[in-house]
N, C-alpha and C. Protein backbone atom coordinates (compact mmCIF):
# COMPACT_ATOMS: atom_id res chain seq x y z
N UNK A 1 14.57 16.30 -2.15
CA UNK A 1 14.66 14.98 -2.73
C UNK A 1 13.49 14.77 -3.70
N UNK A 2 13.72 13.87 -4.82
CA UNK A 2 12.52 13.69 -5.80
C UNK A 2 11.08 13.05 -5.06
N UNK A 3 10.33 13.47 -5.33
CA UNK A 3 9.15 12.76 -4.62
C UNK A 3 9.23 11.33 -5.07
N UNK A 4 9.46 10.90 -6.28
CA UNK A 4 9.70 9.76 -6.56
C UNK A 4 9.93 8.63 -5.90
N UNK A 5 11.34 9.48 -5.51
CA UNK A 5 12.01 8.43 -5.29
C UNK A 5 11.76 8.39 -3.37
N UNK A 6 11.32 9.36 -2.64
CA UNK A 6 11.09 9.37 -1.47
C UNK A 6 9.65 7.97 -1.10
N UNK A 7 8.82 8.56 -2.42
CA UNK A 7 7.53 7.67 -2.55
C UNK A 7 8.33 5.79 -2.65
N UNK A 8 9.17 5.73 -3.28
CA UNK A 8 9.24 4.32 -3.72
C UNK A 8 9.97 4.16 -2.08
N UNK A 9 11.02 4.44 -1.47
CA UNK A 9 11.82 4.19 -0.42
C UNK A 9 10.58 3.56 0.47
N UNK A 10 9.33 4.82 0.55
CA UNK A 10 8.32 4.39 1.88
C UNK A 10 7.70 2.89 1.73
N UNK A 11 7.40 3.10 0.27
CA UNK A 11 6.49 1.73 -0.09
C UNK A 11 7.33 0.71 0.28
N UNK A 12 8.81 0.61 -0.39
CA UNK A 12 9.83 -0.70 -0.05
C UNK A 12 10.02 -1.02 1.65
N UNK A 13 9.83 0.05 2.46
CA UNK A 13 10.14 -0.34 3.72
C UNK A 13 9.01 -1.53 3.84
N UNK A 14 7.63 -0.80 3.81
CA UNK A 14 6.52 -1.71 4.17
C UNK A 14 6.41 -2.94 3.33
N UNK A 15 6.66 -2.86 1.94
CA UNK A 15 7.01 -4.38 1.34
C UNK A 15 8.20 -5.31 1.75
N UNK A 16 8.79 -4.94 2.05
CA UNK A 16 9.83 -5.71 3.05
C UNK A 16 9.40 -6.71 3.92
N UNK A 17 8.87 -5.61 5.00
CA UNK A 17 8.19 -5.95 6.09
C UNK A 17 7.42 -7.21 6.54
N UNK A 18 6.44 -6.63 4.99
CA UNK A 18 5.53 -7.57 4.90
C UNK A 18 5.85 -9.02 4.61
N UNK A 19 6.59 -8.69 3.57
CA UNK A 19 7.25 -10.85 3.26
C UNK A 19 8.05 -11.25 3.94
N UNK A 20 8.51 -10.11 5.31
CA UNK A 20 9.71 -11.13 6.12
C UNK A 20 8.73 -11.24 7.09
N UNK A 21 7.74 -10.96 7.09
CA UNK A 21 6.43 -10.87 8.49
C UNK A 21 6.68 -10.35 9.35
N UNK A 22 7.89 -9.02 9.46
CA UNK A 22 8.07 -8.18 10.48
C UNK A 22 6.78 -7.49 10.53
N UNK A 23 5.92 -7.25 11.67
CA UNK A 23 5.05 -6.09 11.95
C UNK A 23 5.47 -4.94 12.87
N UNK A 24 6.69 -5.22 13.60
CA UNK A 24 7.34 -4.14 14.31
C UNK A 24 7.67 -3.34 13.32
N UNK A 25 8.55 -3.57 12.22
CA UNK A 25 8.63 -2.64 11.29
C UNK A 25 7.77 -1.85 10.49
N UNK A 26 6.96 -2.59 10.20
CA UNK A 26 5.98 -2.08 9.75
C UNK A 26 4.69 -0.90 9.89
N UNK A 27 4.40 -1.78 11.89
CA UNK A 27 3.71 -1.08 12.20
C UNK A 27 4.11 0.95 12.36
N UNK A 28 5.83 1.26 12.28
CA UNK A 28 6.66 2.32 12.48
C UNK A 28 6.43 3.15 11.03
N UNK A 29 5.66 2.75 10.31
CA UNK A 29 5.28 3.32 8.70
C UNK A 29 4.50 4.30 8.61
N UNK A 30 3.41 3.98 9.78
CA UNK A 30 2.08 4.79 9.37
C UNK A 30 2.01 5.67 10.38
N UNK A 31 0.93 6.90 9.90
CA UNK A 31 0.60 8.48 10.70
C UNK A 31 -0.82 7.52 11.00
N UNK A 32 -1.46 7.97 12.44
CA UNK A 32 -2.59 7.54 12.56
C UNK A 32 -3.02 9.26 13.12
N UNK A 33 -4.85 9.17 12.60
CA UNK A 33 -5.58 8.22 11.80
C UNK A 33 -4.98 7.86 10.17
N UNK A 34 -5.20 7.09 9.92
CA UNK A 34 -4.85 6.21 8.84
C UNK A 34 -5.91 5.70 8.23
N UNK A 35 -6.11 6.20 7.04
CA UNK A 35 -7.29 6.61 6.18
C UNK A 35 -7.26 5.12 5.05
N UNK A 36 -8.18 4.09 5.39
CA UNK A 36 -7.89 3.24 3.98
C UNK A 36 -9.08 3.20 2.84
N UNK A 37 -8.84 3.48 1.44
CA UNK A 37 -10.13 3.08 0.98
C UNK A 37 -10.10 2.16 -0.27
N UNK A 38 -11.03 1.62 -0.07
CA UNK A 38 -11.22 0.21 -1.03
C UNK A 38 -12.39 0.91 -2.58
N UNK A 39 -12.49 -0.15 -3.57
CA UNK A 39 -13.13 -0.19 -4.46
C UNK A 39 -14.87 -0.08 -3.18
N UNK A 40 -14.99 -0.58 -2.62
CA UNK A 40 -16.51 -0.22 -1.92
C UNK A 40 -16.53 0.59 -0.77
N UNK A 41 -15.20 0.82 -0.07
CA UNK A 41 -15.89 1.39 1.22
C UNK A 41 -14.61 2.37 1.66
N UNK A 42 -14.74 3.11 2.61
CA UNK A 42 -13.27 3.18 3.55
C UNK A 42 -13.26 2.65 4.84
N UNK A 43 -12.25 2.77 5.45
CA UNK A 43 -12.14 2.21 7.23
C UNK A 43 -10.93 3.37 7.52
N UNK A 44 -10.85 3.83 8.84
CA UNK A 44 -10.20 3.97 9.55
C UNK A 44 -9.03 3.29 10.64
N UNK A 45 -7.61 3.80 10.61
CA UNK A 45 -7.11 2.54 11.09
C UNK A 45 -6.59 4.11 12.44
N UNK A 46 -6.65 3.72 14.14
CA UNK A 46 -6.18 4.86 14.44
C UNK A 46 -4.87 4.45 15.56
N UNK A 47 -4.52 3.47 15.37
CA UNK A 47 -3.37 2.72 15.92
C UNK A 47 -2.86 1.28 15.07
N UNK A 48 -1.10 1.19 15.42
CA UNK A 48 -0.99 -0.12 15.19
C UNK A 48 -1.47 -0.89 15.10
N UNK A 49 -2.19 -1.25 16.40
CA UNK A 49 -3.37 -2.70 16.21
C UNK A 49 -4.46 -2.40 15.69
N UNK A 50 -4.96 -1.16 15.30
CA UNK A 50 -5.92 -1.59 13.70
C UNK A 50 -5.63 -2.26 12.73
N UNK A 51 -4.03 -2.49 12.56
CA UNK A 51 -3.44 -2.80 11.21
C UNK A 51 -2.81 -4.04 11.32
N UNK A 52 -2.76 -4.41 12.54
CA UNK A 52 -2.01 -5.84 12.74
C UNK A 52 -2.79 -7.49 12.42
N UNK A 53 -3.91 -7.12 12.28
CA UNK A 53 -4.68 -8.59 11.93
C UNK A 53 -4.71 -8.32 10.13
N UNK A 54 -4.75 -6.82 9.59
CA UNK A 54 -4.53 -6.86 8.17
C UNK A 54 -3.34 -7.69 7.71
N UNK A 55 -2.37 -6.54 8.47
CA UNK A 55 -0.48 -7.17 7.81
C UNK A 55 -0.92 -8.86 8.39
N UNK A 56 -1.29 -9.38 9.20
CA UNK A 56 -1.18 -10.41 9.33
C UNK A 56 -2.10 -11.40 8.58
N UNK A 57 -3.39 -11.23 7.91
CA UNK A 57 -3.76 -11.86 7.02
C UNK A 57 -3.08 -11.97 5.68
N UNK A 58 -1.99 -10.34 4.98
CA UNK A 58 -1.75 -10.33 3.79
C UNK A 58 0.00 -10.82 3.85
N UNK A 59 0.05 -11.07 4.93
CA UNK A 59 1.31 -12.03 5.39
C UNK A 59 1.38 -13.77 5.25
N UNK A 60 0.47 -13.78 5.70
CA UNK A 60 0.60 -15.26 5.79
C UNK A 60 0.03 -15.63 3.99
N UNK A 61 -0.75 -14.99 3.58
CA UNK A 61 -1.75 -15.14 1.93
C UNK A 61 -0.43 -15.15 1.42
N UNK A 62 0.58 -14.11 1.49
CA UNK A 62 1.94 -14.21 0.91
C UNK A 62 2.94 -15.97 0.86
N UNK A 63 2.81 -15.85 1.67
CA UNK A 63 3.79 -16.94 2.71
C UNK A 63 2.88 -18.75 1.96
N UNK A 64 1.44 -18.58 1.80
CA UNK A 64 1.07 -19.46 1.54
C UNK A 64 1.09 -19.77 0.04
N UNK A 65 1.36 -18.74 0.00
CA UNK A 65 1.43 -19.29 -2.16
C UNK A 65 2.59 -18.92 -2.58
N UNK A 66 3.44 -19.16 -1.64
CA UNK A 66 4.87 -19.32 -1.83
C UNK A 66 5.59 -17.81 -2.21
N UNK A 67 5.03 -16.30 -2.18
CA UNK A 67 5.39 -15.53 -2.87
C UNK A 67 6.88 -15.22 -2.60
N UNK A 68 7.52 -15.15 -3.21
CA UNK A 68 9.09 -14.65 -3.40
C UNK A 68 9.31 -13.55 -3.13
N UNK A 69 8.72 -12.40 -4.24
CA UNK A 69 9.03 -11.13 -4.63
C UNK A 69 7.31 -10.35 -4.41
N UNK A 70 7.56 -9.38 -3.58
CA UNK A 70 6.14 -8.78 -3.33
C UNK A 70 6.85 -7.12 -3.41
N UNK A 71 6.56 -6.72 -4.62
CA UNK A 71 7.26 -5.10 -5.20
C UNK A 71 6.02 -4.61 -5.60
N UNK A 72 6.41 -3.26 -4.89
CA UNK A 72 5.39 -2.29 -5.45
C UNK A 72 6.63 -1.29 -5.93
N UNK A 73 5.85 -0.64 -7.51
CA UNK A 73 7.00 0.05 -8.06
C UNK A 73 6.58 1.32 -8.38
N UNK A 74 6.12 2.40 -7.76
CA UNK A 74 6.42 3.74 -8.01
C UNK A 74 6.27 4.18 -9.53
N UNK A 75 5.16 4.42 -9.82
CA UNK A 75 4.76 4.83 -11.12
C UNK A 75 5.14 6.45 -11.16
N UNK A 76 4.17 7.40 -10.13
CA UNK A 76 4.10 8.51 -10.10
C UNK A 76 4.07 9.09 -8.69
N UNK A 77 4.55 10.33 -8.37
CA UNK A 77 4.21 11.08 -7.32
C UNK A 77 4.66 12.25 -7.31
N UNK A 78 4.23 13.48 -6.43
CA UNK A 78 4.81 14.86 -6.49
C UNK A 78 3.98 15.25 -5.02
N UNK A 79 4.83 15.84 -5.11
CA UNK A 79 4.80 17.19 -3.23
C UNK A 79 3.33 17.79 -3.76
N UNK A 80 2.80 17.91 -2.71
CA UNK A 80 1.43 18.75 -2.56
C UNK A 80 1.45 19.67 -1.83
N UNK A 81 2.38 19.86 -0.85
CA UNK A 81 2.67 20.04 -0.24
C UNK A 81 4.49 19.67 0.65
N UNK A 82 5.01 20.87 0.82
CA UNK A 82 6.47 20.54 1.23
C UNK A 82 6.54 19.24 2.50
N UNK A 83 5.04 18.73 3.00
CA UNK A 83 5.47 17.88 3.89
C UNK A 83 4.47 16.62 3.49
N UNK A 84 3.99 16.92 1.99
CA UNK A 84 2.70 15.93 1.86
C UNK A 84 3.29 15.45 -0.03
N UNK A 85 2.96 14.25 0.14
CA UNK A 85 3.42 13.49 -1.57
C UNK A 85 2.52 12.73 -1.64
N UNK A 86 1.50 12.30 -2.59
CA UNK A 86 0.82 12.02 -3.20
C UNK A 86 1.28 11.31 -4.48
N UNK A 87 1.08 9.74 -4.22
CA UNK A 87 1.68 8.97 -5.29
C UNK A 87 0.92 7.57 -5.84
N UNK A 88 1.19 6.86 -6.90
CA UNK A 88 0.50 6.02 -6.91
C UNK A 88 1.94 4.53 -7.36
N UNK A 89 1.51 3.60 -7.71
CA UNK A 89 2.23 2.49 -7.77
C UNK A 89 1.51 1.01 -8.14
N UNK A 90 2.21 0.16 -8.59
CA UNK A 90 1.68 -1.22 -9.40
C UNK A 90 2.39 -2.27 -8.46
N UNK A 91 1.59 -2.65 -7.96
CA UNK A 91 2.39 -3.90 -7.08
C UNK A 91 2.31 -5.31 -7.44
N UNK A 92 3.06 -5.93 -7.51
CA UNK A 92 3.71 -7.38 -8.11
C UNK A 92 3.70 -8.31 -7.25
N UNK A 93 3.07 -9.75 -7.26
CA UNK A 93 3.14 -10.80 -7.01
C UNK A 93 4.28 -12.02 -7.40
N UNK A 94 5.12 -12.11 -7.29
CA UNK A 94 5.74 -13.07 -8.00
C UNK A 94 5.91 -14.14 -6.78
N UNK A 95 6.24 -15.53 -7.61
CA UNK A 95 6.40 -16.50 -7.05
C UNK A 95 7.74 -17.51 -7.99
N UNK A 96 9.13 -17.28 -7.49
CA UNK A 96 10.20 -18.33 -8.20
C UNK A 96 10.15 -17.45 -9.77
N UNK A 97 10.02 -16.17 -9.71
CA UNK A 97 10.08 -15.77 -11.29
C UNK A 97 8.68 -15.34 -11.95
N UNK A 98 7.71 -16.06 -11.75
CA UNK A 98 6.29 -16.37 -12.31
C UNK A 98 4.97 -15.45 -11.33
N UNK A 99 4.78 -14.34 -12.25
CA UNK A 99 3.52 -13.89 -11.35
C UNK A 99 2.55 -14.53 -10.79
N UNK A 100 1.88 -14.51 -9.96
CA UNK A 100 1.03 -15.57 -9.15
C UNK A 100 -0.53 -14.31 -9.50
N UNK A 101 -0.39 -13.11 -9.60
CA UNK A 101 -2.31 -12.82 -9.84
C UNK A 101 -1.45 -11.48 -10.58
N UNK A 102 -2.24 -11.17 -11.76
CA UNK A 102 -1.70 -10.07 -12.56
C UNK A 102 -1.69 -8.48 -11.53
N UNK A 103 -0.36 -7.66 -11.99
CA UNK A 103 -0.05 -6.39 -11.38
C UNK A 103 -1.36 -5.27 -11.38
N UNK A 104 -1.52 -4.21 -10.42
CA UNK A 104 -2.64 -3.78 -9.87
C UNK A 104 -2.37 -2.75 -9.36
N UNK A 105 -2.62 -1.11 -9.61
CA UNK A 105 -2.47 -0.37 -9.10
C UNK A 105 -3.09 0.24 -7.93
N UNK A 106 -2.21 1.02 -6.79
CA UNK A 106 -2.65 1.50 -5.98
C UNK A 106 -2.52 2.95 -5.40
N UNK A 107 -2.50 3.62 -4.83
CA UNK A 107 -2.14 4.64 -4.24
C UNK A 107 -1.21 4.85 -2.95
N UNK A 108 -1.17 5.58 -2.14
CA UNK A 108 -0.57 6.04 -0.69
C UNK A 108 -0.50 7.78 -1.08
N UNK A 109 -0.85 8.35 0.08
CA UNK A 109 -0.42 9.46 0.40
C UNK A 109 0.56 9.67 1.68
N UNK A 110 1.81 10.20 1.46
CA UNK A 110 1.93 10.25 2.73
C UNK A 110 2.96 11.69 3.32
N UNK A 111 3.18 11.42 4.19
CA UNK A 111 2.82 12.39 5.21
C UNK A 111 4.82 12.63 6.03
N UNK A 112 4.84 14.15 6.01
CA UNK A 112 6.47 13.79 6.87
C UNK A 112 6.24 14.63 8.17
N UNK A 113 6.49 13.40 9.24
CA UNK A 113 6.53 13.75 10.16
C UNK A 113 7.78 13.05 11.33
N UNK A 114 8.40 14.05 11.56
CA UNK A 114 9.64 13.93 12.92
C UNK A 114 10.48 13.41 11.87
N UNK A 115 10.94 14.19 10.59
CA UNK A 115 11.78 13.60 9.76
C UNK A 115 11.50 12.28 8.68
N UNK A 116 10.05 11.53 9.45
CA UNK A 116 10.03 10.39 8.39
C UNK A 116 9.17 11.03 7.64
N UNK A 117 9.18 10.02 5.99
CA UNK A 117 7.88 10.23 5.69
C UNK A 117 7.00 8.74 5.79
N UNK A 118 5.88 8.97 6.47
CA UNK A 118 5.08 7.90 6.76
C UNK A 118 3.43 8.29 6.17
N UNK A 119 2.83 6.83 5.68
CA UNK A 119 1.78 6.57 4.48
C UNK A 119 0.46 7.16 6.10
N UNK A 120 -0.19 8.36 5.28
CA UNK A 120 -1.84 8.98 6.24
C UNK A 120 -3.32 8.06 5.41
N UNK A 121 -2.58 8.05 4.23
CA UNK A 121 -3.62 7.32 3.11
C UNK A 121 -3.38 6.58 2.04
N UNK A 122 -4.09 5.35 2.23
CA UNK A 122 -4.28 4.90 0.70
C UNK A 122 -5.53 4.46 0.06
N UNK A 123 -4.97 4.17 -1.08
CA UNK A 123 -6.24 3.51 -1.80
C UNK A 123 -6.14 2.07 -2.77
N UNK A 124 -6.65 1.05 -2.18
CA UNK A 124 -6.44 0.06 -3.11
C UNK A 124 -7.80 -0.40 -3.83
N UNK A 125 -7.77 -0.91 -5.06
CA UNK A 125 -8.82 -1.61 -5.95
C UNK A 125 -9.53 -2.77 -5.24
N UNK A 126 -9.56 -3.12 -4.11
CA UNK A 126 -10.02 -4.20 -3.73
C UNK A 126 -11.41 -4.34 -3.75
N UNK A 127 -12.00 -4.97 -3.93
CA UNK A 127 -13.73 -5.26 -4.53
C UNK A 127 -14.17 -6.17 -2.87
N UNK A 128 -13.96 -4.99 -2.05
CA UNK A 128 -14.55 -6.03 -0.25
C UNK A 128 -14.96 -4.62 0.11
N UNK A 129 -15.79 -5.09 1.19
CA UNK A 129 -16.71 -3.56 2.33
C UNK A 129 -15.95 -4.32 3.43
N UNK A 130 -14.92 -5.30 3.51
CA UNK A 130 -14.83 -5.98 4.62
C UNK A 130 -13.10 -5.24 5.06
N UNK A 131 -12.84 -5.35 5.85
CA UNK A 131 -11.47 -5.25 6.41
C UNK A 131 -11.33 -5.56 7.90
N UNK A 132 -9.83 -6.30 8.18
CA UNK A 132 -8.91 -6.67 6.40
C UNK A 132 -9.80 -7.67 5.79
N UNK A 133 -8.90 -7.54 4.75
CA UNK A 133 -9.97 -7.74 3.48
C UNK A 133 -9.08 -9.43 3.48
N UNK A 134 -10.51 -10.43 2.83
CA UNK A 134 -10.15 -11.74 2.79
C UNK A 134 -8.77 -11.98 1.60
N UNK A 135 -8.49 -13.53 1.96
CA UNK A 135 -7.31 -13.42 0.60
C UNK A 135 -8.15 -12.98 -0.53
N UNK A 136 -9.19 -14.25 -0.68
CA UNK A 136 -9.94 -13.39 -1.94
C UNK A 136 -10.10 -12.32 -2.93
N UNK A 137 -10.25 -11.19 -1.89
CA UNK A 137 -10.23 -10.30 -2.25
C UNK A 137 -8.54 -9.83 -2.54
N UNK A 138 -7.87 -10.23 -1.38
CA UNK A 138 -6.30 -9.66 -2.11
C UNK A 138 -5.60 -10.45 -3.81
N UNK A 139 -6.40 -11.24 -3.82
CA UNK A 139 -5.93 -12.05 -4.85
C UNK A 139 -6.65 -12.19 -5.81
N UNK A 140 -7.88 -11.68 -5.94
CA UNK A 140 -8.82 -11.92 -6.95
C UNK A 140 -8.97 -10.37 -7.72
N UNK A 141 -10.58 -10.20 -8.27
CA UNK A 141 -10.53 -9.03 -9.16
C UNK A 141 -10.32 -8.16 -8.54
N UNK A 142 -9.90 -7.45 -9.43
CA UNK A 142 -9.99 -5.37 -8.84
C UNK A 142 -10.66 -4.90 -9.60
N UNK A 143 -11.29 -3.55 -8.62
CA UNK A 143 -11.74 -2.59 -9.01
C UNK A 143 -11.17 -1.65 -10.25
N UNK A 144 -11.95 -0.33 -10.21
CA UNK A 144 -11.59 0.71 -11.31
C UNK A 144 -9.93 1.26 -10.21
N UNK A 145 -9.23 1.81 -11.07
CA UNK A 145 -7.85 2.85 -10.34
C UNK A 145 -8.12 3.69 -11.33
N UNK A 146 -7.93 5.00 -10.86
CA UNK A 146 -7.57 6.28 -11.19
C UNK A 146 -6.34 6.78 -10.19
N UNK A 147 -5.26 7.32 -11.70
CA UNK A 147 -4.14 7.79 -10.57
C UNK A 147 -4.80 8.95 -10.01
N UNK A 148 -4.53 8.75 -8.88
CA UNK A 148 -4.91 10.44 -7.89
C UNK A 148 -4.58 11.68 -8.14
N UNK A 149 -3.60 11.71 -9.00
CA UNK A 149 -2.53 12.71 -9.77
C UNK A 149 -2.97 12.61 -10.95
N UNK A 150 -3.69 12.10 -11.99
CA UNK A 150 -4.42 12.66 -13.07
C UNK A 150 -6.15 13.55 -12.59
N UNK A 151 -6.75 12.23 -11.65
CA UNK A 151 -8.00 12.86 -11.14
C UNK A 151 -7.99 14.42 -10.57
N UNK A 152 -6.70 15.14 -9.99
CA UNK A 152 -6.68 16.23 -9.56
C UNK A 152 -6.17 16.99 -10.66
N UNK A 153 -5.79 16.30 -12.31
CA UNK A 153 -6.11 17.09 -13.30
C UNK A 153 -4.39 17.71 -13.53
N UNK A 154 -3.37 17.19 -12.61
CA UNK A 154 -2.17 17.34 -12.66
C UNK A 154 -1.31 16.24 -13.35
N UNK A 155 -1.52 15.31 -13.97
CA UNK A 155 -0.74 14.47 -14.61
C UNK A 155 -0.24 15.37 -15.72
């Protein structure tokens, strides 16, 4: 299957998730340990409930500024490996039509295991050492992005 399009399927499950505030679903996404890194720092996530006060802060930040449409869209990705894809993506805020904080690229690596493929890593622009990271930070500036797939000199 195209990495592409395997990459966009994973991301849509977890954007789903996220604006219907399922965390059962969600939490079924990720390989732990689960590698996150920000514009300042990384964290480790090595279970579900590392990740459940995140999805649940960037849930409700959703929910409170009314967001509609929360898409992340699959810019780039390719196999690194027959069980490893490496991709990056621009994720969208909208609210009734109208972006609510301009689009922002990110990363995920992820990982196939027992048939799925589920996210081992990402990387977002967020300008916090904190996690999860405040709305603030989900909603305010970003950092530098480099696709991960040019930095390894393969774009």
């Amino acid at each position: 299957m195209n990495p592409l399009e395997v990459y966009q399927q994973a991301i849509d499950i977890v954007s789903r998730a996220v604006l219907a505030d399922d965390f059962e679903t969600y939490a079924t996404c990720f390989d732990f340990p689960y590698l996150i890194r920000t514009a300042d720092t990384h964290f480790v996530a090595h279970g579900p409930d590392d990740l459940e006060e995140t999805f649940r802060t960037v849930a409700r930040a959703l929910a409170r500024r009314g967001v509609t449409h929360y898409e992340r869209i699959a810019r780039d990705a390719e196999y690194v490996r027959p069980d490893r894809i490496v991709g990056w993506h621009f994720t969208h805020m909208i609210r009734d039509g109208v972006r609510i904080i301009a689009p922002h690229a990110s990363s995920q690596i992820l990982v196939l295991r027992n048939g799925r493929w589920l996210a081992t890593e990402a990387n977002y622009p967020l300008l916090t050492a904190d996690w999860p990271p405040s709305e603030a930070a989900i909603f305010g500036p970003k950092g530098y992005f480099e696709s991960p797939l040019t930095s390894r000199g393969t774009e």
